[in-house]
C-alpha atoms as a PDB file:
ATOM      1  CA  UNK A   1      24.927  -7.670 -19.529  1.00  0.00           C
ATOM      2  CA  UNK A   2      21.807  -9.809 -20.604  1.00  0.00           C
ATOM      3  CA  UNK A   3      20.449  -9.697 -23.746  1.00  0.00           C
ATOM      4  CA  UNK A   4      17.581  -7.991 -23.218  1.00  0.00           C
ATOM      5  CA  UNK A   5      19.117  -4.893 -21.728  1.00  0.00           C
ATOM      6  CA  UNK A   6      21.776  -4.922 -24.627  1.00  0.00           C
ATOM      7  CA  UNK A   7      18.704  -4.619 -26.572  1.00  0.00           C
ATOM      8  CA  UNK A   8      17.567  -1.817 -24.515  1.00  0.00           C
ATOM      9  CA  UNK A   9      20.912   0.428 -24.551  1.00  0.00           C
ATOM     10  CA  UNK A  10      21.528   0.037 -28.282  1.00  0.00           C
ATOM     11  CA  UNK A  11      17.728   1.272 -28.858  1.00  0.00           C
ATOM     12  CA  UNK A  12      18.392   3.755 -26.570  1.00  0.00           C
ATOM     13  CA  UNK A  13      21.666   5.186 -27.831  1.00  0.00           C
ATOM     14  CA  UNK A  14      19.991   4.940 -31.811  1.00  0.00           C
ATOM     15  CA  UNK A  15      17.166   7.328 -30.455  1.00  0.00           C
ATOM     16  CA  UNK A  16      19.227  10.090 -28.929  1.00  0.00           C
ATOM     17  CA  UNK A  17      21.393  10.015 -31.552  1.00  0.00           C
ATOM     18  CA  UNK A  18      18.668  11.300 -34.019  1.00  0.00           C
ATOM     19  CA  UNK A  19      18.672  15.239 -34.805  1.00  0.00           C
ATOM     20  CA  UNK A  20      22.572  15.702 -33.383  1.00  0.00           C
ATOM     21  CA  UNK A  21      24.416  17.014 -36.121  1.00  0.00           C
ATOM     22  CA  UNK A  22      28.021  17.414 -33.831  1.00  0.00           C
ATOM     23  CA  UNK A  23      30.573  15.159 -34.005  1.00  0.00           C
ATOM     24  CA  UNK A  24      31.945  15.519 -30.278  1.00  0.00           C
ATOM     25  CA  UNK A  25      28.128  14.968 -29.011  1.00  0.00           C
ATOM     26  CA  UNK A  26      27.487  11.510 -31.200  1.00  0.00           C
ATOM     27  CA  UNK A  27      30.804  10.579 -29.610  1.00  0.00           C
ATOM     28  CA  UNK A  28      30.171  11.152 -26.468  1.00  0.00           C
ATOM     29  CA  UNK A  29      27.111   9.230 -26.836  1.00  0.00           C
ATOM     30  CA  UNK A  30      28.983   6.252 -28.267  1.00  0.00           C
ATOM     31  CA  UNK A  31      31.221   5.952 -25.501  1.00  0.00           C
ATOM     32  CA  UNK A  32      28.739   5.932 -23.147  1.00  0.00           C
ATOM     33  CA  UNK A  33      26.992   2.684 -25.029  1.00  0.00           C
ATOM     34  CA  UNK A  34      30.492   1.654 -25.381  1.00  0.00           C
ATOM     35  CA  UNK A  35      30.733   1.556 -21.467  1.00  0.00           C
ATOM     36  CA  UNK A  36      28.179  -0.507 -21.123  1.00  0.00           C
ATOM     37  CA  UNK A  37      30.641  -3.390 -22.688  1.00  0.00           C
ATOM     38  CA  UNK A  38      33.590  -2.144 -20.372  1.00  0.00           C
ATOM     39  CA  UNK A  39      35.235  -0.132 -22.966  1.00  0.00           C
ATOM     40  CA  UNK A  40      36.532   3.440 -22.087  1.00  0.00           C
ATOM     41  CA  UNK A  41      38.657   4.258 -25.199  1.00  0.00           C
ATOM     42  CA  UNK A  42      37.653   4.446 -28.708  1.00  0.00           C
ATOM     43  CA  UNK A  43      39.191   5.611 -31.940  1.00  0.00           C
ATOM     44  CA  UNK A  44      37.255   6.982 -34.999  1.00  0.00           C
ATOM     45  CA  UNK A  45      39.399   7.896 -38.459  1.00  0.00           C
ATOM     46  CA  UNK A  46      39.281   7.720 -42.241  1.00  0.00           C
ATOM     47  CA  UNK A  47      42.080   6.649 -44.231  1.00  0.00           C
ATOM     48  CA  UNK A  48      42.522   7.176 -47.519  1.00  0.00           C
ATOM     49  CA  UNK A  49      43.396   3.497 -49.951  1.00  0.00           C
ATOM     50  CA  UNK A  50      46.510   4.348 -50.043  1.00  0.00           C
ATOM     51  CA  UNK A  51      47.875   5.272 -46.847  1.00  0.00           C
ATOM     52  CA  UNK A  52      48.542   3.591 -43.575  1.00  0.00           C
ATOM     53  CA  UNK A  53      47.985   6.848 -40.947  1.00  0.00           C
ATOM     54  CA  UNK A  54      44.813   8.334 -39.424  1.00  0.00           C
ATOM     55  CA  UNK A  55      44.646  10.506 -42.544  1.00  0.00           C
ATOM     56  CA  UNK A  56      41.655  11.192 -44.754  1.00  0.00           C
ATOM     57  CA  UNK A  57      40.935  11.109 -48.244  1.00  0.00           C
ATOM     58  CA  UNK A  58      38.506  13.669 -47.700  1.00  0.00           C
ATOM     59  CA  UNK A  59      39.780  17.040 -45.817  1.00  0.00           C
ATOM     60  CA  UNK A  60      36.450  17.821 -43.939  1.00  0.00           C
ATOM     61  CA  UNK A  61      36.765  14.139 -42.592  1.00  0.00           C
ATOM     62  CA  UNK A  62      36.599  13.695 -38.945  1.00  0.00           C
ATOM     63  CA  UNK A  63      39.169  11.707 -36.601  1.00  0.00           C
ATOM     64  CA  UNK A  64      38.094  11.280 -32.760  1.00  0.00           C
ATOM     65  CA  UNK A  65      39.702   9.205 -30.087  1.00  0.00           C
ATOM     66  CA  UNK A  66      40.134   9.121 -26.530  1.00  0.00           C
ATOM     67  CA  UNK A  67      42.912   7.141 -25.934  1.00  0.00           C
ATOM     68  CA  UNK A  68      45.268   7.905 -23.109  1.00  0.00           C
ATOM     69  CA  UNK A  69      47.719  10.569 -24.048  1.00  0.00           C
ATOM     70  CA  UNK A  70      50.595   9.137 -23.083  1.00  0.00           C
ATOM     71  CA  UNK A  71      49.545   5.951 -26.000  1.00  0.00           C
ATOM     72  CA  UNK A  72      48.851   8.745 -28.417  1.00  0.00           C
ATOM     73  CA  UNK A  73      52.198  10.471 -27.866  1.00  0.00           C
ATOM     74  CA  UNK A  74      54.352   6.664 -27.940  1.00  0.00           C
ATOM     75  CA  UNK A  75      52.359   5.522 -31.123  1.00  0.00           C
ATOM     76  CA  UNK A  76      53.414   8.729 -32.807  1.00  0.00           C
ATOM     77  CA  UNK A  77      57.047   8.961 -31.360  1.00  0.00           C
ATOM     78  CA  UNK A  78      57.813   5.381 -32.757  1.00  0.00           C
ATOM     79  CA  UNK A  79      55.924   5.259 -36.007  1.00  0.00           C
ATOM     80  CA  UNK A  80      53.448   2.414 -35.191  1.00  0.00           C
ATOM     81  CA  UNK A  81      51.021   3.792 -37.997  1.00  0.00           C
ATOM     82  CA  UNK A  82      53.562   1.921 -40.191  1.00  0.00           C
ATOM     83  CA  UNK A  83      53.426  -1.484 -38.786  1.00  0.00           C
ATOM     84  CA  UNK A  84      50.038  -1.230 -37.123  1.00  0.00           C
ATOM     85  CA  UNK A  85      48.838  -4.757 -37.744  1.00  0.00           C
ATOM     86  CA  UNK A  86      45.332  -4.106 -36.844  1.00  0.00           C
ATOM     87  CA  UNK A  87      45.767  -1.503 -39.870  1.00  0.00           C
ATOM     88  CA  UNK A  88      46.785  -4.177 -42.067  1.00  0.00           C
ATOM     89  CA  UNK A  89      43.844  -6.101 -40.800  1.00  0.00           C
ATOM     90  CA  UNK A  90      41.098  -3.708 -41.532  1.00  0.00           C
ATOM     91  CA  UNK A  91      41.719  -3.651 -45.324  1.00  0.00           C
ATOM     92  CA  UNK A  92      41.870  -7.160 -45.628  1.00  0.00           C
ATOM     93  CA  UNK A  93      38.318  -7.771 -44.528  1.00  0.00           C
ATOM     94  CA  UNK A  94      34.649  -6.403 -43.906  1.00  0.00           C
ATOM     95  CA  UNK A  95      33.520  -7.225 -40.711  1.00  0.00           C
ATOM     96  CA  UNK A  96      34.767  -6.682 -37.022  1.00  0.00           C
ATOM     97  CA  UNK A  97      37.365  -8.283 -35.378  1.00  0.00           C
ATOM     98  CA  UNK A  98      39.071  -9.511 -32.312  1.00  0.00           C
ATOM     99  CA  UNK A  99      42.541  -7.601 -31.461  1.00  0.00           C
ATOM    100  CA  UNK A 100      43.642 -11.254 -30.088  1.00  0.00           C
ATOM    101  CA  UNK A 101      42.757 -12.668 -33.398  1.00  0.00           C
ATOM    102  CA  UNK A 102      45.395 -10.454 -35.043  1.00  0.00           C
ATOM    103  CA  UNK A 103      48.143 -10.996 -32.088  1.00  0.00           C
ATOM    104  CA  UNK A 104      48.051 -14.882 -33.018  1.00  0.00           C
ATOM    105  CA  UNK A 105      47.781 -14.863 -36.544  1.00  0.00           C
ATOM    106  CA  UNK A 106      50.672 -16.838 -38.277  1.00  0.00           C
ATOM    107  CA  UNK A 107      50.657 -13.627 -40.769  1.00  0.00           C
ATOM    108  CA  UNK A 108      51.539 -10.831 -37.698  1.00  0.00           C
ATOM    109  CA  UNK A 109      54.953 -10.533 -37.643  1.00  0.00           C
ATOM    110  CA  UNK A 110      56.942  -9.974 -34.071  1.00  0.00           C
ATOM    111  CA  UNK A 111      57.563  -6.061 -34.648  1.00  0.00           C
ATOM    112  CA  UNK A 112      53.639  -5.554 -35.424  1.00  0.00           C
ATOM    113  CA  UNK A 113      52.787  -8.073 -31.982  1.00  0.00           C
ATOM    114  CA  UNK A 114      55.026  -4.890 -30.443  1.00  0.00           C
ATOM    115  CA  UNK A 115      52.352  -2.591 -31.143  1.00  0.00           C
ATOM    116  CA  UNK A 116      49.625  -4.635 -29.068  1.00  0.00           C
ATOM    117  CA  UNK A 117      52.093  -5.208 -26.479  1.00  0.00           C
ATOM    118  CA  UNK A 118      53.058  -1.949 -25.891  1.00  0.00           C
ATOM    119  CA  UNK A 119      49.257  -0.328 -26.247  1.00  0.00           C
ATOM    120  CA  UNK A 120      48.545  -3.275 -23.528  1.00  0.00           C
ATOM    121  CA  UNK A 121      51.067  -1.603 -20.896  1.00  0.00           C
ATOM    122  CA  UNK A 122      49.095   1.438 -21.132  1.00  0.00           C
ATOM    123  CA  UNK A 123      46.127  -0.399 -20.619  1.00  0.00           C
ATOM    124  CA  UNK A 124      44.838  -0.946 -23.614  1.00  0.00           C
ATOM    125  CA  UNK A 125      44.783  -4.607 -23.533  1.00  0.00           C
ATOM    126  CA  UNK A 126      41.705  -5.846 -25.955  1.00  0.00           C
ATOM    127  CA  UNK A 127      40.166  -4.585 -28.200  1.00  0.00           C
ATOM    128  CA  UNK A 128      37.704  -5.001 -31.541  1.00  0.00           C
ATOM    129  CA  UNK A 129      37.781  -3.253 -34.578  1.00  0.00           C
ATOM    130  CA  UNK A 130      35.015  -2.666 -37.223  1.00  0.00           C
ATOM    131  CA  UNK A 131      36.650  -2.036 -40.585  1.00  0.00           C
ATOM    132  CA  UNK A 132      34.354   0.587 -42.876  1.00  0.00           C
ATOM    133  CA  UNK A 133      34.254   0.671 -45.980  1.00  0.00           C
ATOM    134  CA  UNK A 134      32.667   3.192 -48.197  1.00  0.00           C
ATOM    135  CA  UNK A 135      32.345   4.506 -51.859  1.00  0.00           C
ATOM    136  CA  UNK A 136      35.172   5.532 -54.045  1.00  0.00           C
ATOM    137  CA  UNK A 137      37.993   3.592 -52.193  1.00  0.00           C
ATOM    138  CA  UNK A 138      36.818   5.464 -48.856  1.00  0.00           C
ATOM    139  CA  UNK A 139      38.113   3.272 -45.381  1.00  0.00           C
ATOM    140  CA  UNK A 140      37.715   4.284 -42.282  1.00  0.00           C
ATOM    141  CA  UNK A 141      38.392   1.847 -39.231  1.00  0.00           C
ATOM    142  CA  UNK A 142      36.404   1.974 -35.443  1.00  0.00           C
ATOM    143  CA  UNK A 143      37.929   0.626 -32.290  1.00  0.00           C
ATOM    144  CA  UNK A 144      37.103  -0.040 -29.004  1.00  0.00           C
ATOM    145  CA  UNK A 145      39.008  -0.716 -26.373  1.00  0.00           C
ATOM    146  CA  UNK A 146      39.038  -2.334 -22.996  1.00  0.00           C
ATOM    147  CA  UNK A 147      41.614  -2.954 -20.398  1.00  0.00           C
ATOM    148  CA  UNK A 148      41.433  -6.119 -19.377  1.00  0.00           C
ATOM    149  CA  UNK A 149      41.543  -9.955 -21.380  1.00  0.00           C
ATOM    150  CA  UNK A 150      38.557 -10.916 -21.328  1.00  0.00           C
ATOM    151  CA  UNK A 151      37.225 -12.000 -24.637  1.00  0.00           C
ATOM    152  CA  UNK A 152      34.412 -10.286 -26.421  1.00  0.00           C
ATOM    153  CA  UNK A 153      31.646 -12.159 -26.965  1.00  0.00           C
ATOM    154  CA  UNK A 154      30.210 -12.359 -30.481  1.00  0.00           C
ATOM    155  CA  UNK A 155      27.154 -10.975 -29.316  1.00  0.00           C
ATOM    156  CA  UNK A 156      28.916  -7.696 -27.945  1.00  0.00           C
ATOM    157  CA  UNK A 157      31.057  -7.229 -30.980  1.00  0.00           C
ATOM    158  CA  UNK A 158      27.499  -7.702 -32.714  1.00  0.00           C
ATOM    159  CA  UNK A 159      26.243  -4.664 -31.127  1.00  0.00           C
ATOM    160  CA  UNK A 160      29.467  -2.540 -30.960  1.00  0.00           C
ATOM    161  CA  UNK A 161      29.513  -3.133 -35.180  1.00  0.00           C
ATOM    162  CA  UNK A 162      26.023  -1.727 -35.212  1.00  0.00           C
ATOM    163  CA  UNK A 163      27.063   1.229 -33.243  1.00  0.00           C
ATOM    164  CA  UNK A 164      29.958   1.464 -35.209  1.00  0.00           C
ATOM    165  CA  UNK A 165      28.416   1.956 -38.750  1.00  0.00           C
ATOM    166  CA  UNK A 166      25.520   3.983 -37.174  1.00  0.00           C
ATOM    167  CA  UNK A 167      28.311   6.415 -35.805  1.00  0.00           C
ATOM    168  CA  UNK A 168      29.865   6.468 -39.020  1.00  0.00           C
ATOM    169  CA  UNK A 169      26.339   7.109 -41.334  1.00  0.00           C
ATOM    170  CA  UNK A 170      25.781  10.013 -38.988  1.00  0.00           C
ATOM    171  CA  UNK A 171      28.960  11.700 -39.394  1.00  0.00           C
ATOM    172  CA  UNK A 172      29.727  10.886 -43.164  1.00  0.00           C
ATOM    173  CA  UNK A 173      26.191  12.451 -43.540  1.00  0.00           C
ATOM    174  CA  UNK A 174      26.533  15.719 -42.102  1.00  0.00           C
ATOM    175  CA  UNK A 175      30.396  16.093 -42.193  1.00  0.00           C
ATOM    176  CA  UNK A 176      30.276  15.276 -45.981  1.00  0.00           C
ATOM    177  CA  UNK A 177      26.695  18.200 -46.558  1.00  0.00           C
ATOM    178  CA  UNK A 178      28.358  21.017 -44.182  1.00  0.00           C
ATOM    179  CA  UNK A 179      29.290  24.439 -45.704  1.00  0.00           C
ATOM    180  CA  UNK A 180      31.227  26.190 -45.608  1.00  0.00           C
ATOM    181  CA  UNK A 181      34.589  24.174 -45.008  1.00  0.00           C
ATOM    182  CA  UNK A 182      36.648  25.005 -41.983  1.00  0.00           C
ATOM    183  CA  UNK A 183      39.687  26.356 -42.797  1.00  0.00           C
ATOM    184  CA  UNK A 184      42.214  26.389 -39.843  1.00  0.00           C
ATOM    185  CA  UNK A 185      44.916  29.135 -41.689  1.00  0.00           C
ATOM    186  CA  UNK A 186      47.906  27.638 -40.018  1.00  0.00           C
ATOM    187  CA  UNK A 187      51.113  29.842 -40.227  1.00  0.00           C
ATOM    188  CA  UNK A 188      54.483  28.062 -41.845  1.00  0.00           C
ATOM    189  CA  UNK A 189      55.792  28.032 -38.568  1.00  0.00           C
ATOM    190  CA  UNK A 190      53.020  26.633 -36.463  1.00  0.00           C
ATOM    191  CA  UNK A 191      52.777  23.686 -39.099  1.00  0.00           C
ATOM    192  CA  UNK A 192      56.594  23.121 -38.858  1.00  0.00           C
ATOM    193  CA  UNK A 193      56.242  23.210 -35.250  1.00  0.00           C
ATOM    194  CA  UNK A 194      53.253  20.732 -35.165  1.00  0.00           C
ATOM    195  CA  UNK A 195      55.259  18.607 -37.781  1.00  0.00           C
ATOM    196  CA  UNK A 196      58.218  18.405 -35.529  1.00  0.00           C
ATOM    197  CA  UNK A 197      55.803  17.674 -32.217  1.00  0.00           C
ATOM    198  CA  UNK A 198      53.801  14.552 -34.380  1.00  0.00           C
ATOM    199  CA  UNK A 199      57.476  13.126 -34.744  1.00  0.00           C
ATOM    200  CA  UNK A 200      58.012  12.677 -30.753  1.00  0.00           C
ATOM    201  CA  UNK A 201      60.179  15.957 -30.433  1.00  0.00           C
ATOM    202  CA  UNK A 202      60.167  18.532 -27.592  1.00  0.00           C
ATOM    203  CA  UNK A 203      60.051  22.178 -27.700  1.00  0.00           C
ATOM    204  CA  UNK A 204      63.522  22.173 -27.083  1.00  0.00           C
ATOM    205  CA  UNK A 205      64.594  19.794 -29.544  1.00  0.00           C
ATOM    206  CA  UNK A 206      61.585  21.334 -32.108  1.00  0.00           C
ATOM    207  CA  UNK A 207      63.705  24.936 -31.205  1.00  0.00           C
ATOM    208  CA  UNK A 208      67.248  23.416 -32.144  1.00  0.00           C
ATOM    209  CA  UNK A 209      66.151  21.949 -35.100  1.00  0.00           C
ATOM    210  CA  UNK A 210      64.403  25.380 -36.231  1.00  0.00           C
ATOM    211  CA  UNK A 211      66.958  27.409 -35.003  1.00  0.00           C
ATOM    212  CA  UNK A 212      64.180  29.555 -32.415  1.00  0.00           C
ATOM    213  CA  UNK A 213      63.923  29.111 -28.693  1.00  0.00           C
ATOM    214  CA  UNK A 214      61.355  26.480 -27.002  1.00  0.00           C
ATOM    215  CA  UNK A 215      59.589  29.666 -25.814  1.00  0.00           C
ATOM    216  CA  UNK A 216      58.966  30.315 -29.324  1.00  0.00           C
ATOM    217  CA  UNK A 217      58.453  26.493 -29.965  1.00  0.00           C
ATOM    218  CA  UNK A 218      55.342  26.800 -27.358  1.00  0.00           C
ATOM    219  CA  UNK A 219      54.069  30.027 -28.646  1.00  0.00           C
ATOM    220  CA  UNK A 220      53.515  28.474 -32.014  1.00  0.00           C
ATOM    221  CA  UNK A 221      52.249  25.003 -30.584  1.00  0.00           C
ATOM    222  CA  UNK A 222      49.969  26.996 -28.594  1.00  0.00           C
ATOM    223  CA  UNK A 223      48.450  29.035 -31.428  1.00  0.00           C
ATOM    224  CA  UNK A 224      48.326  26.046 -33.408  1.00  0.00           C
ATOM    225  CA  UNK A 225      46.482  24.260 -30.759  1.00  0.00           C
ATOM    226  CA  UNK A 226      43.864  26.783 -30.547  1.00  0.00           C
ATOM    227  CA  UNK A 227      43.531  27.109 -34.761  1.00  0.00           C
ATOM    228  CA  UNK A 228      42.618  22.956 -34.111  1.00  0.00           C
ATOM    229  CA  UNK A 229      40.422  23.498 -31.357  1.00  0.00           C
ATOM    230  CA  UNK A 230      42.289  21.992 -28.779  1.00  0.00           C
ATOM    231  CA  UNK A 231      44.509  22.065 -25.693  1.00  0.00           C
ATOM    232  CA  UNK A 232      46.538  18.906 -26.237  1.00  0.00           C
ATOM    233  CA  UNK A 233      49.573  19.379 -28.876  1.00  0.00           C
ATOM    234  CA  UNK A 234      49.096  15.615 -29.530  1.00  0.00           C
ATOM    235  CA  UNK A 235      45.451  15.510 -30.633  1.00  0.00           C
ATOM    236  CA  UNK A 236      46.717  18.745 -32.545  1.00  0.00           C
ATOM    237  CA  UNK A 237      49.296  16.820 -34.205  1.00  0.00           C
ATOM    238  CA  UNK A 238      46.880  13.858 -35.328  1.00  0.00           C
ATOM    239  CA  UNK A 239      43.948  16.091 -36.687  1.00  0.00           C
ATOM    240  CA  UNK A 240      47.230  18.205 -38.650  1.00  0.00           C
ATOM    241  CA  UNK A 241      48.025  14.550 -39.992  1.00  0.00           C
ATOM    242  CA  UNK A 242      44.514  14.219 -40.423  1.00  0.00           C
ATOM    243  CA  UNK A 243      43.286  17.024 -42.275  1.00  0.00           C
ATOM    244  CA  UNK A 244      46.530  17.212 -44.796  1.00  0.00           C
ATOM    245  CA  UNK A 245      48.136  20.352 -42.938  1.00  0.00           C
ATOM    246  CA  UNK A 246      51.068  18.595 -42.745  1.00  0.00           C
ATOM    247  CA  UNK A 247      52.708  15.023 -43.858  1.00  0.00           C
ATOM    248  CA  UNK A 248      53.872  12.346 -41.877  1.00  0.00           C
END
């Protein structure tokens, strides 16, 4: 894409993004300026200084990504938030950054290179990440995602770093002023059951462990789901991690 129409699309997605006050809508309208750089999947989450997970220091924080399910599910299962070099990476600096850059640093050892291998066979296979960093210890990080090798240029990680913090102003501004709170009321059971289902276990292994059928399992993950405001137990799982229902 030539300059000039780079130009054009950022402009473009800064104007429509004026007067939306919904976090799914000013994501959907950064992926689309994403896509004009070949990048389908991006993540979006806060973490607070302390921590190494997608989890906020703020509760009414938002986390949005649309990475493939079956990623989401592995990077859960195995406990990648903990060795997550591009994690690691983010706090260490201010601006964006090449996924490649990490992979052949002499500092990234060969368990945290696993990470970028394995999100590369599920096509996930380069990526930059814009590192945000706020007031009060606030960090949140912004990828995007591509899947194939090539490079990004420094012009396109230029523009995806504007887009980035833009994103971020608009939902730190009315995430941060919106009353009243959600509250999502989770039962004890629905949050063991989500608990169990953000550590890579079935229904049938969450029911052993409980000591209630999978039936029972899915009835809970299903209510739970719905409480979240969604129909995937994993993106249930990461805003439960997310909005301190229940700890990694």
């Amino acid at each position: 894409m030539g300059l000039p129409r780079i130009a054009v699309e950022l402009g473009r997605f800064l104007d429509k993004t004026e007067g939306i006050a919904q976090s799914e809508q000013l994501f959907d309208l950064l992926s689309a300026f994403a896509l004009s750089f070949d990048c389908p999947w991006i993540a979006y989450g806060p973490l607070a200084p302390d921590q190494k997970i997608l989890k906020p220091a703020r509760r009414d924080s938002a986390v949005i990504l649309n990475y493939p399910d079956e990623w989401q599910e592995r990077y859960l299962k195995m406990g990648y938030d903990r060795i997550d070099p591009i994690i690691k990476k983010s706090r260490q600096g201010v601006g964006a950054f090449r996924w490649s850059e990490v992979y052949t640093d002499a500092s990234t050892t060969e368990n945290e290179r696993r990470v970028l291998d394995e999100a590369a066979t599920f096509g996930l296979r380069s990526g930059v990440t814009v590192p945000l960093h706020g007031p009060a210890g606030s960090f949140t990080i912004m990828s995007f995602a591509q899947p194939s090798d090539r490079e990004f240029q420094e012009r396109t990680i230029t523009y995806l770093e504007i887009a980035a913090l833009h994103f971020h102003l608009r939902i730190s501004k009315f995430v941060n002023s919106s009353t009243p709170k959600k509250v999502h009321n989770l039962s004890l059971r629905e949050k063991e059951c989500i608990l169990w289902s953000s550590r890579g276990k079935s229904s049938w292994e969450t029911g052993i462990i409980l000591g209630i059928t999978d039936n029972t399992v899915n009835f809970h993950l299903k209510n739970a789901m719905r409480k979240l405001g969604t129909t995937s137990r994993t993106v249930a799982a990461i805003k439960a991690l997310s909005l301190g229902i229940i700890e990694a």
